[in-house]
PDB file of N, CA and C in Angstrom:
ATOM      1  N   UNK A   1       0.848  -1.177   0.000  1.00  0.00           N
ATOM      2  CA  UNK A   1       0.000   0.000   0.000  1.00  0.00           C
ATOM      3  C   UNK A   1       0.891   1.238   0.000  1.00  0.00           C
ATOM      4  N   UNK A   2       0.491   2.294  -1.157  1.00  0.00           N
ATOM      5  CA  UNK A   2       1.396   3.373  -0.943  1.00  0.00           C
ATOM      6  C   UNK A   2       0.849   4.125  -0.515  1.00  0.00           C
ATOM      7  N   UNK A   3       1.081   5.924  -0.295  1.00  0.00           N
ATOM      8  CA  UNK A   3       0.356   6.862   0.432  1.00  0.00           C
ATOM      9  C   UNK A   3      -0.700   7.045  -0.997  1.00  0.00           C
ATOM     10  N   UNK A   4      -1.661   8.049  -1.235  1.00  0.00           N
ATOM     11  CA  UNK A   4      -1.898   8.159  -2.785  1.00  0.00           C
ATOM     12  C   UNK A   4      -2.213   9.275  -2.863  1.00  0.00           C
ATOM     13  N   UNK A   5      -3.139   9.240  -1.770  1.00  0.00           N
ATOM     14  CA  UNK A   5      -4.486  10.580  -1.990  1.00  0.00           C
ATOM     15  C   UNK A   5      -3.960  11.593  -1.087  1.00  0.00           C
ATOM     16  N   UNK A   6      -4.732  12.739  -1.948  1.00  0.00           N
ATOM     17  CA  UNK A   6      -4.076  13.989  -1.136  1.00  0.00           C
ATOM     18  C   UNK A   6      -5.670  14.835  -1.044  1.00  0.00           C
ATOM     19  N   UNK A   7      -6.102  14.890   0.325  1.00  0.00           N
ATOM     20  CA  UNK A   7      -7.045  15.195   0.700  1.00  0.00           C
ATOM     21  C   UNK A   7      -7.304  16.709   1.303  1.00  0.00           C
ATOM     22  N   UNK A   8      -8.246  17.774   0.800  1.00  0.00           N
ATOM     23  CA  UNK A   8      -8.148  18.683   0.946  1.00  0.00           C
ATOM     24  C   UNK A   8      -8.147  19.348   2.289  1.00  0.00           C
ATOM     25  N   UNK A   9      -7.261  20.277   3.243  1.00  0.00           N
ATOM     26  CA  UNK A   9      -6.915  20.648   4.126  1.00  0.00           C
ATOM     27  C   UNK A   9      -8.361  21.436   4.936  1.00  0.00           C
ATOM     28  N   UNK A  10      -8.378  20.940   6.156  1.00  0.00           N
ATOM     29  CA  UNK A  10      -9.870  21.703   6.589  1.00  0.00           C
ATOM     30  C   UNK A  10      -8.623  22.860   7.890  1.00  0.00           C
ATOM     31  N   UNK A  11      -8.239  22.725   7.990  1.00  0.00           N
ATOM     32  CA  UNK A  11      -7.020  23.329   9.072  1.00  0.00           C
ATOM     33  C   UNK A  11      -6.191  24.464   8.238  1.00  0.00           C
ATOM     34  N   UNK A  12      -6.769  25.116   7.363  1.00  0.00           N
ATOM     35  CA  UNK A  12      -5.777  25.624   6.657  1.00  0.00           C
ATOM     36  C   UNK A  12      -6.449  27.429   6.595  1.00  0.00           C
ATOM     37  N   UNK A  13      -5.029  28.295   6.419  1.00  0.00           N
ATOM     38  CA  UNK A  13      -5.309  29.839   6.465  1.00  0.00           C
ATOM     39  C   UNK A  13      -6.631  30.269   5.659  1.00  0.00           C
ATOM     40  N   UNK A  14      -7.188  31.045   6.287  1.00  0.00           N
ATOM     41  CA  UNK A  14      -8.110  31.999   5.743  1.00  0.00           C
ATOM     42  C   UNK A  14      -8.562  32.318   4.454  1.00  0.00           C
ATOM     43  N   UNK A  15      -7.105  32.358   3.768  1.00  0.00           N
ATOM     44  CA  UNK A  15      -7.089  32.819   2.437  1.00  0.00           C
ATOM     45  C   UNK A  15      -7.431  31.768   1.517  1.00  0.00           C
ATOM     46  N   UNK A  16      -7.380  30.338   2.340  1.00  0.00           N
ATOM     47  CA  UNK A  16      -7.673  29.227   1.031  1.00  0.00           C
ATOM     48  C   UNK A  16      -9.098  28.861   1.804  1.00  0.00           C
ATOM     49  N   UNK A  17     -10.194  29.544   1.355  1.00  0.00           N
ATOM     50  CA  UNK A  17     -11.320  29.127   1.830  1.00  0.00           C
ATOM     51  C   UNK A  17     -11.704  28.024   1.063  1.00  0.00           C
ATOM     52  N   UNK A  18     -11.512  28.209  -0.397  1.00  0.00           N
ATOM     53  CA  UNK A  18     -11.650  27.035  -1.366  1.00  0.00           C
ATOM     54  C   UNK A  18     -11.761  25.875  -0.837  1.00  0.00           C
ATOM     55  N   UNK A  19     -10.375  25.583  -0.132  1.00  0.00           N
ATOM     56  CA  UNK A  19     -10.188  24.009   0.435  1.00  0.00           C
ATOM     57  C   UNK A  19     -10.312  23.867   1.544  1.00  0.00           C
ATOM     58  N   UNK A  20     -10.929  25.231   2.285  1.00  0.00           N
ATOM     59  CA  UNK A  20     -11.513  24.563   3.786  1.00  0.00           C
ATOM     60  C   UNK A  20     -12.889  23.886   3.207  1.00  0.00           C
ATOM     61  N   UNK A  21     -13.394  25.162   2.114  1.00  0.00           N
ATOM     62  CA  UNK A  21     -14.697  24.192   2.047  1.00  0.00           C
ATOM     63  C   UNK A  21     -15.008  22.413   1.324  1.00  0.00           C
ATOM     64  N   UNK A  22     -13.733  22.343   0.889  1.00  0.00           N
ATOM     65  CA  UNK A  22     -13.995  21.469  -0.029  1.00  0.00           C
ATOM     66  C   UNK A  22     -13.562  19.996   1.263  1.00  0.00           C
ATOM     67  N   UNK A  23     -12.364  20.410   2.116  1.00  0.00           N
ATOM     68  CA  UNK A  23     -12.399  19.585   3.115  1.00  0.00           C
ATOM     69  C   UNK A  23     -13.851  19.130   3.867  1.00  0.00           C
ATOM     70  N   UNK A  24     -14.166  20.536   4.327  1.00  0.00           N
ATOM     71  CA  UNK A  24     -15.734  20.030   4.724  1.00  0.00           C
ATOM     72  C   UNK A  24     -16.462  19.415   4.482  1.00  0.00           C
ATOM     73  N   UNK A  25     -16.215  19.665   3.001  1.00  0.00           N
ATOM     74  CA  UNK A  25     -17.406  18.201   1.948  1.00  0.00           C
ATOM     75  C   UNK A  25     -16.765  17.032   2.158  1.00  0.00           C
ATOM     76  N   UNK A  26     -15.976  16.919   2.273  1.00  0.00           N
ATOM     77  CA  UNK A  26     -15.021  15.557   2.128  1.00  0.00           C
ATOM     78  C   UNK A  26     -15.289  14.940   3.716  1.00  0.00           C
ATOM     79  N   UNK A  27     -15.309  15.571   4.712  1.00  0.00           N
ATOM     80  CA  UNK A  27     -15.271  15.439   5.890  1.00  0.00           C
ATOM     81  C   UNK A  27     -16.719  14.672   6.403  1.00  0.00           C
ATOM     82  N   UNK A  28     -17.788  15.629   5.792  1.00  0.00           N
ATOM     83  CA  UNK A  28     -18.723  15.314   6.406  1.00  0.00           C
ATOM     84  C   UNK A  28     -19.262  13.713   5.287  1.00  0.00           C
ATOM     85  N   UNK A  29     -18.296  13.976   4.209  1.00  0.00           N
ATOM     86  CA  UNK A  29     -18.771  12.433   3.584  1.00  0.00           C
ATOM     87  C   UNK A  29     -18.559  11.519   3.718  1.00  0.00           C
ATOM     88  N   UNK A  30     -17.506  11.249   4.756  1.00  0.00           N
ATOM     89  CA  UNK A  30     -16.622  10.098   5.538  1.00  0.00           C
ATOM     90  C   UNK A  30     -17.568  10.073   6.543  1.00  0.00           C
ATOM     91  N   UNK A  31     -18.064  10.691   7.266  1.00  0.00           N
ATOM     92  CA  UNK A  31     -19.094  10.706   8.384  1.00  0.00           C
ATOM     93  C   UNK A  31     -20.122  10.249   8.176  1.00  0.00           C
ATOM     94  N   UNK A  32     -20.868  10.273   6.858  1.00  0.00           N
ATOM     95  CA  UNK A  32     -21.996  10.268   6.607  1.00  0.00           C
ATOM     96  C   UNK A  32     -21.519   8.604   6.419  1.00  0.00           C
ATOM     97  N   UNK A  33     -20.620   7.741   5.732  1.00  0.00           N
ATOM     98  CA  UNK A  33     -20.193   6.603   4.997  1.00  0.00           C
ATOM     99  C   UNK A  33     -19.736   5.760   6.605  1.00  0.00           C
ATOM    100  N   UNK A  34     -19.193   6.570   7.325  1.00  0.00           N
ATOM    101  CA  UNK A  34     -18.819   5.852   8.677  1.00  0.00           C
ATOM    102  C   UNK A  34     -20.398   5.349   9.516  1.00  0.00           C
ATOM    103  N   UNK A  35     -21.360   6.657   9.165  1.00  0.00           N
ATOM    104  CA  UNK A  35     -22.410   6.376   9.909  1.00  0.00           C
ATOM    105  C   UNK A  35     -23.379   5.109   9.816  1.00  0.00           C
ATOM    106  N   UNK A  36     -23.397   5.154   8.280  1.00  0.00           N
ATOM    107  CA  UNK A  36     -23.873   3.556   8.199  1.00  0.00           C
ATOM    108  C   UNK A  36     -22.883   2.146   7.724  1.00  0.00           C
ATOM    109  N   UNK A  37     -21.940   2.370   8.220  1.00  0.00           N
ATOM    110  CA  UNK A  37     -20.908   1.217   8.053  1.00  0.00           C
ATOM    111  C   UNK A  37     -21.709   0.122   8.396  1.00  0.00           C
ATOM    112  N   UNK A  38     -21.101  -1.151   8.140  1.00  0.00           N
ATOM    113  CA  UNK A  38     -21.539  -2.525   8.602  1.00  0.00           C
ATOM    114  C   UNK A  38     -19.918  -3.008   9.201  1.00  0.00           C
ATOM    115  N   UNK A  39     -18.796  -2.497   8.461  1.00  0.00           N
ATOM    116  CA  UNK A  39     -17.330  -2.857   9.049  1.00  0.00           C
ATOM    117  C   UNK A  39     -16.653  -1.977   8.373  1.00  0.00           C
ATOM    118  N   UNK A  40     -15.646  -1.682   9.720  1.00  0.00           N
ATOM    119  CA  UNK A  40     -14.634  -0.641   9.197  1.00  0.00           C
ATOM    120  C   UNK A  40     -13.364  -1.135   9.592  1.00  0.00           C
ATOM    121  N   UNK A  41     -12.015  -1.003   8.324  1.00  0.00           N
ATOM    122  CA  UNK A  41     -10.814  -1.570   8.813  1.00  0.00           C
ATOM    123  C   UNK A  41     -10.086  -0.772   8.638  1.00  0.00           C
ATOM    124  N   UNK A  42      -8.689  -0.740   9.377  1.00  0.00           N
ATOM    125  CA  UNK A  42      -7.490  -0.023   9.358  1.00  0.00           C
ATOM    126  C   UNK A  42      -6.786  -0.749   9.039  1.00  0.00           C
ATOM    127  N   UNK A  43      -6.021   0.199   7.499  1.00  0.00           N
ATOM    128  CA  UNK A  43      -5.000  -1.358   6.590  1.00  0.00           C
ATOM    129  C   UNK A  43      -3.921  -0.037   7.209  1.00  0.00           C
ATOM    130  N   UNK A  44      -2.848  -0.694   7.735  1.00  0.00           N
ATOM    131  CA  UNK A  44      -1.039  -0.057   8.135  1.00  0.00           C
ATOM    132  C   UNK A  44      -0.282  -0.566   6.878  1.00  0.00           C
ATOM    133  N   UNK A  45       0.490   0.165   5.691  1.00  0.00           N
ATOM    134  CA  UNK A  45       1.816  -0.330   5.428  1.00  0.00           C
ATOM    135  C   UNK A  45       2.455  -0.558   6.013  1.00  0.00           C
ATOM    136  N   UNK A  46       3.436  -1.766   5.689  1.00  0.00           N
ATOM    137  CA  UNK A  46       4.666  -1.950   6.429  1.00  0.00           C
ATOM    138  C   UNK A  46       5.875  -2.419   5.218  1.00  0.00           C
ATOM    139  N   UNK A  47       7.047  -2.609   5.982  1.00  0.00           N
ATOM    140  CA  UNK A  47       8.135  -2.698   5.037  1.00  0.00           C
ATOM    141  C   UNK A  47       8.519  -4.166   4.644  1.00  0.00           C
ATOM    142  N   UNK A  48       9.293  -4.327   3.931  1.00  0.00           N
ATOM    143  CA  UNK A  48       9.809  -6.106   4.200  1.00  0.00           C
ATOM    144  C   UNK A  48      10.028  -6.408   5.426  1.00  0.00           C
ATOM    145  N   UNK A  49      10.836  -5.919   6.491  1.00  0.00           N
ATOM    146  CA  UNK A  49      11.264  -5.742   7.766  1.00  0.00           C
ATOM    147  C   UNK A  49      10.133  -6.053   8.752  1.00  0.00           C
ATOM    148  N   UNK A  50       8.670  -6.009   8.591  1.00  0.00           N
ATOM    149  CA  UNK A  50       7.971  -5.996   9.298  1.00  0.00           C
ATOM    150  C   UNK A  50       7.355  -4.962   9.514  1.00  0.00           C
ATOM    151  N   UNK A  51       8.307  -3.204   9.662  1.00  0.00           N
ATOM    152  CA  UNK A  51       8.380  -2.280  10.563  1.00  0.00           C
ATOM    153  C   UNK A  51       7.124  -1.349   9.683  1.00  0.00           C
ATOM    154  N   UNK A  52       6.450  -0.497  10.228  1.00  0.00           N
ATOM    155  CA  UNK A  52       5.632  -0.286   9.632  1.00  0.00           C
ATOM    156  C   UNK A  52       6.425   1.189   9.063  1.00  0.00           C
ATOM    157  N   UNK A  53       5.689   1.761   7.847  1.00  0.00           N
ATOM    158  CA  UNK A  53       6.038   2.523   6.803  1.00  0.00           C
ATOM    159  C   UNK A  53       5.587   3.847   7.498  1.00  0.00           C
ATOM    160  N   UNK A  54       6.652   4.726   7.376  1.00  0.00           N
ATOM    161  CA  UNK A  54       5.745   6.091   7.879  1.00  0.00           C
ATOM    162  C   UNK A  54       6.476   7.005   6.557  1.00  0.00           C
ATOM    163  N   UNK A  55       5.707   8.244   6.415  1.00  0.00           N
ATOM    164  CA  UNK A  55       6.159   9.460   5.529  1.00  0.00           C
ATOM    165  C   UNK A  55       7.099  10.398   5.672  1.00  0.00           C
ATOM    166  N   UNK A  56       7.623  11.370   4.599  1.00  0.00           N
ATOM    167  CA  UNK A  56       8.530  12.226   5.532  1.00  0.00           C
ATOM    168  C   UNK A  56       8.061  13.053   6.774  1.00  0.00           C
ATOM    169  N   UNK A  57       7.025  13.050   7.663  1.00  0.00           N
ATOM    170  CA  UNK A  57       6.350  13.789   8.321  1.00  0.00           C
ATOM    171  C   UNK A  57       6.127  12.765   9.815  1.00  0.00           C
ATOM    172  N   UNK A  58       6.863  11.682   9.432  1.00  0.00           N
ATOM    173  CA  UNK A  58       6.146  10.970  10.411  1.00  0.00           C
ATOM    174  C   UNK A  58       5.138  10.020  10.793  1.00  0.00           C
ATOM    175  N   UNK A  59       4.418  10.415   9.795  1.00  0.00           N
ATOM    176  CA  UNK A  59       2.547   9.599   9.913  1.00  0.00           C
ATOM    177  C   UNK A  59       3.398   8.261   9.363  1.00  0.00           C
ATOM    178  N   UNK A  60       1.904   7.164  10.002  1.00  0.00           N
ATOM    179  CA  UNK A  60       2.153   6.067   8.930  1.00  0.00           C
ATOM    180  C   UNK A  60       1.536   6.040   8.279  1.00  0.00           C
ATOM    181  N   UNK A  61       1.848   5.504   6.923  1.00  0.00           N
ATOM    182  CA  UNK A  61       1.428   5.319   5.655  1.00  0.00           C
ATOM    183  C   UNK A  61      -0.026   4.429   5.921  1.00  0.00           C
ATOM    184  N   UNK A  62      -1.130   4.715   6.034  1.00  0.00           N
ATOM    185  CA  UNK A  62      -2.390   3.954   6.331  1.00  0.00           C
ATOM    186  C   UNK A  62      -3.529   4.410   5.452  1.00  0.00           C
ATOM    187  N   UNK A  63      -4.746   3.443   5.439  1.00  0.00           N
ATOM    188  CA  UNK A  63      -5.586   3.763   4.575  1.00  0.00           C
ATOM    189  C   UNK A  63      -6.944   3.174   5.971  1.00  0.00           C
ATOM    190  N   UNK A  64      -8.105   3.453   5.527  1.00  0.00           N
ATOM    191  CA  UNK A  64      -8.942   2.856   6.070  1.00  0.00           C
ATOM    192  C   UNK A  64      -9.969   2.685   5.001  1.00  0.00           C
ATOM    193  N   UNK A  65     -10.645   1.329   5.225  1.00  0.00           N
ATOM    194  CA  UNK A  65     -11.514   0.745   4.801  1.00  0.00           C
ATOM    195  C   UNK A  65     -13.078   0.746   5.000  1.00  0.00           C
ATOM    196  N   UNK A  66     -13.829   1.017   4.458  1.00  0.00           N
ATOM    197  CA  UNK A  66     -15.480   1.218   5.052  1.00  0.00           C
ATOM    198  C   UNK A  66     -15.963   0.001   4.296  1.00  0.00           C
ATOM    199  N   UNK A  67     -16.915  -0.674   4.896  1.00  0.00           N
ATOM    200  CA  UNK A  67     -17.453  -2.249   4.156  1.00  0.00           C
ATOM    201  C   UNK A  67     -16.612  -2.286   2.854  1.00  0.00           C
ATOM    202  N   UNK A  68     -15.112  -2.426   3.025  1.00  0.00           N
ATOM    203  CA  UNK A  68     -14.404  -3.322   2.103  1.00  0.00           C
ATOM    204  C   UNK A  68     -14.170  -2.398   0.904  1.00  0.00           C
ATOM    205  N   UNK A  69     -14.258  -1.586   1.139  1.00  0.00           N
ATOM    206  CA  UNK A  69     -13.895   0.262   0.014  1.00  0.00           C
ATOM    207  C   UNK A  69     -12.983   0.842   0.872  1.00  0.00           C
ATOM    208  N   UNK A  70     -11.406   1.146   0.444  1.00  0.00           N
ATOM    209  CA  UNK A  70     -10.844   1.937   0.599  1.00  0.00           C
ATOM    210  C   UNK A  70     -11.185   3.142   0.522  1.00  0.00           C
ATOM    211  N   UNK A  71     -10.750   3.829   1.681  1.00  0.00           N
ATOM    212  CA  UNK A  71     -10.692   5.642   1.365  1.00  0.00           C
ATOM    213  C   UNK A  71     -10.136   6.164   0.238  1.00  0.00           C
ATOM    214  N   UNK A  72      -8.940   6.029  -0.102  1.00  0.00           N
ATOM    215  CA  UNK A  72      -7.797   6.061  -0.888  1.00  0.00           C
ATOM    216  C   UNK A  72      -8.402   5.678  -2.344  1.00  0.00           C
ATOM    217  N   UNK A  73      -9.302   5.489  -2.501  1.00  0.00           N
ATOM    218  CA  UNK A  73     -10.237   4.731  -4.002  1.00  0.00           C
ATOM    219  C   UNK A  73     -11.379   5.404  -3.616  1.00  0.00           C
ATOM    220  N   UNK A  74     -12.141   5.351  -2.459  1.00  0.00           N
ATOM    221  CA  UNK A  74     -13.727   6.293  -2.427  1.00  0.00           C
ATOM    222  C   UNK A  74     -13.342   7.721  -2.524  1.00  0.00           C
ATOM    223  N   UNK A  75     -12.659   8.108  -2.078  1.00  0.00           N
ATOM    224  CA  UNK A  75     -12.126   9.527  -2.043  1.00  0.00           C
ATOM    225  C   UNK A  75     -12.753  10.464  -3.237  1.00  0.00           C
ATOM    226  N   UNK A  76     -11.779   9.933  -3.939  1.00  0.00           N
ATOM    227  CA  UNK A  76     -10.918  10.382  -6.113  1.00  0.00           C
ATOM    228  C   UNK A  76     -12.103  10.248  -6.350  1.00  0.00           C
ATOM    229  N   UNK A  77     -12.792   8.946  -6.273  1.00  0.00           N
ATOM    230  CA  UNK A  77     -13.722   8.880  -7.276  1.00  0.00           C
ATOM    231  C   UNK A  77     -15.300   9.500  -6.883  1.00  0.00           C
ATOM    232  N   UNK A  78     -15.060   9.950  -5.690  1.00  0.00           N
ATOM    233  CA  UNK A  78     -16.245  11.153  -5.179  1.00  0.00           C
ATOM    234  C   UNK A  78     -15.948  12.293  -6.011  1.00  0.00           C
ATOM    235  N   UNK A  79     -14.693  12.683  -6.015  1.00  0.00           N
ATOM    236  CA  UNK A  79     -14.332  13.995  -6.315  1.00  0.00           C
ATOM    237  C   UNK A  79     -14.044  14.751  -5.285  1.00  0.00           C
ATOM    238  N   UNK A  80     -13.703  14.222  -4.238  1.00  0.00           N
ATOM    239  CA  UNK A  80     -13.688  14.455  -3.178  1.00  0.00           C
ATOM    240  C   UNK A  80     -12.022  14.954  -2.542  1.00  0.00           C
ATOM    241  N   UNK A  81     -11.506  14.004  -3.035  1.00  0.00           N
ATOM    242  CA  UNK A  81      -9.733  14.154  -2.949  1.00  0.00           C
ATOM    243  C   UNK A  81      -9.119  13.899  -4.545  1.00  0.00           C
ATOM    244  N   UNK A  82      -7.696  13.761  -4.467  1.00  0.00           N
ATOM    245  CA  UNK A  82      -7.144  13.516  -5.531  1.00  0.00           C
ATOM    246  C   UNK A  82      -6.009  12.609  -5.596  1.00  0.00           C
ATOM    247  N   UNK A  83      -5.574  11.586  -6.674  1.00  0.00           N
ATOM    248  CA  UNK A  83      -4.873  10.711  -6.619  1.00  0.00           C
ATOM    249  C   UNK A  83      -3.467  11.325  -6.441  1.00  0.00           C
ATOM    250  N   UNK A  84      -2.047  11.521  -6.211  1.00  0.00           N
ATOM    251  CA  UNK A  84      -0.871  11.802  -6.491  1.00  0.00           C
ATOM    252  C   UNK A  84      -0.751  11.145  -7.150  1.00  0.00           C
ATOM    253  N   UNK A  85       0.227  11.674  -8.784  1.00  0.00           N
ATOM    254  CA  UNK A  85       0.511  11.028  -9.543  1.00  0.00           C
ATOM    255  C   UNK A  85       1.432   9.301  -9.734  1.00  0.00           C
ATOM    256  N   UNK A  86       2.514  10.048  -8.867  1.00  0.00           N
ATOM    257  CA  UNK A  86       3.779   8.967  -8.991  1.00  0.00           C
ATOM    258  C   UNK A  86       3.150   7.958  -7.755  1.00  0.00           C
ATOM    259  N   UNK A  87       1.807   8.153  -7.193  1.00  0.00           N
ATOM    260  CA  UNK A  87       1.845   7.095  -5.598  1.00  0.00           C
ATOM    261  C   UNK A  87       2.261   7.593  -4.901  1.00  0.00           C
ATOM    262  N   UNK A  88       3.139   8.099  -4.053  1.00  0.00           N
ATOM    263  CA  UNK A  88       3.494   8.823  -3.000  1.00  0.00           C
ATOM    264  C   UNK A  88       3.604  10.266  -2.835  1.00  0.00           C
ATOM    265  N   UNK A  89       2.849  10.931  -1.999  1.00  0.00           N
ATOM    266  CA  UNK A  89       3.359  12.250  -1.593  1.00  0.00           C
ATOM    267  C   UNK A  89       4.709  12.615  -1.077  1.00  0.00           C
TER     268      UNK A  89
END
């Protein structure tokens, strides 16, 4: 699993209202998709090593799953987020 999606910032200055609002949409559509889940999973990358994969920032590289739909795939194809080209941010 690589990182992929780059999801619009709800935490962000004033001046980019654009993508607070567009986070919002995105936000409250994970909520709305969490609300009627039947199962939700947390997939972790990890390395050959075992060790799990984190970014230059720290995070680990993770995705979560809603009844068996990745975020990372529901996202994009909402219109909601966007793929990174090369796979990784």
């Amino acid at each position: 699993m690589k990182a992929s999606t780059d999801t619009p910032e709800v935490r962000t200055p004033r001046y980019v209202a654009r993508e607070r609002r567009a986070g919002r949409r995105a936000t409250a559509a994970v909520k709305a998709r969490l609300a009627s889940a039947q199962r939700v999973s947390v997939l972790i990358a990890s390395t050959r090593s075992g060790k799990w994969k984190r970014d230059r920032f720290g995070r680990l590289f993770s995705d979560l799953a809603i009844d068996g739909v990745p975020l990372s795939r529901w996202l994009p194809a909402q219109g909601l987020a966007r793929k990174w080209p090369d796979g990784e941010k």
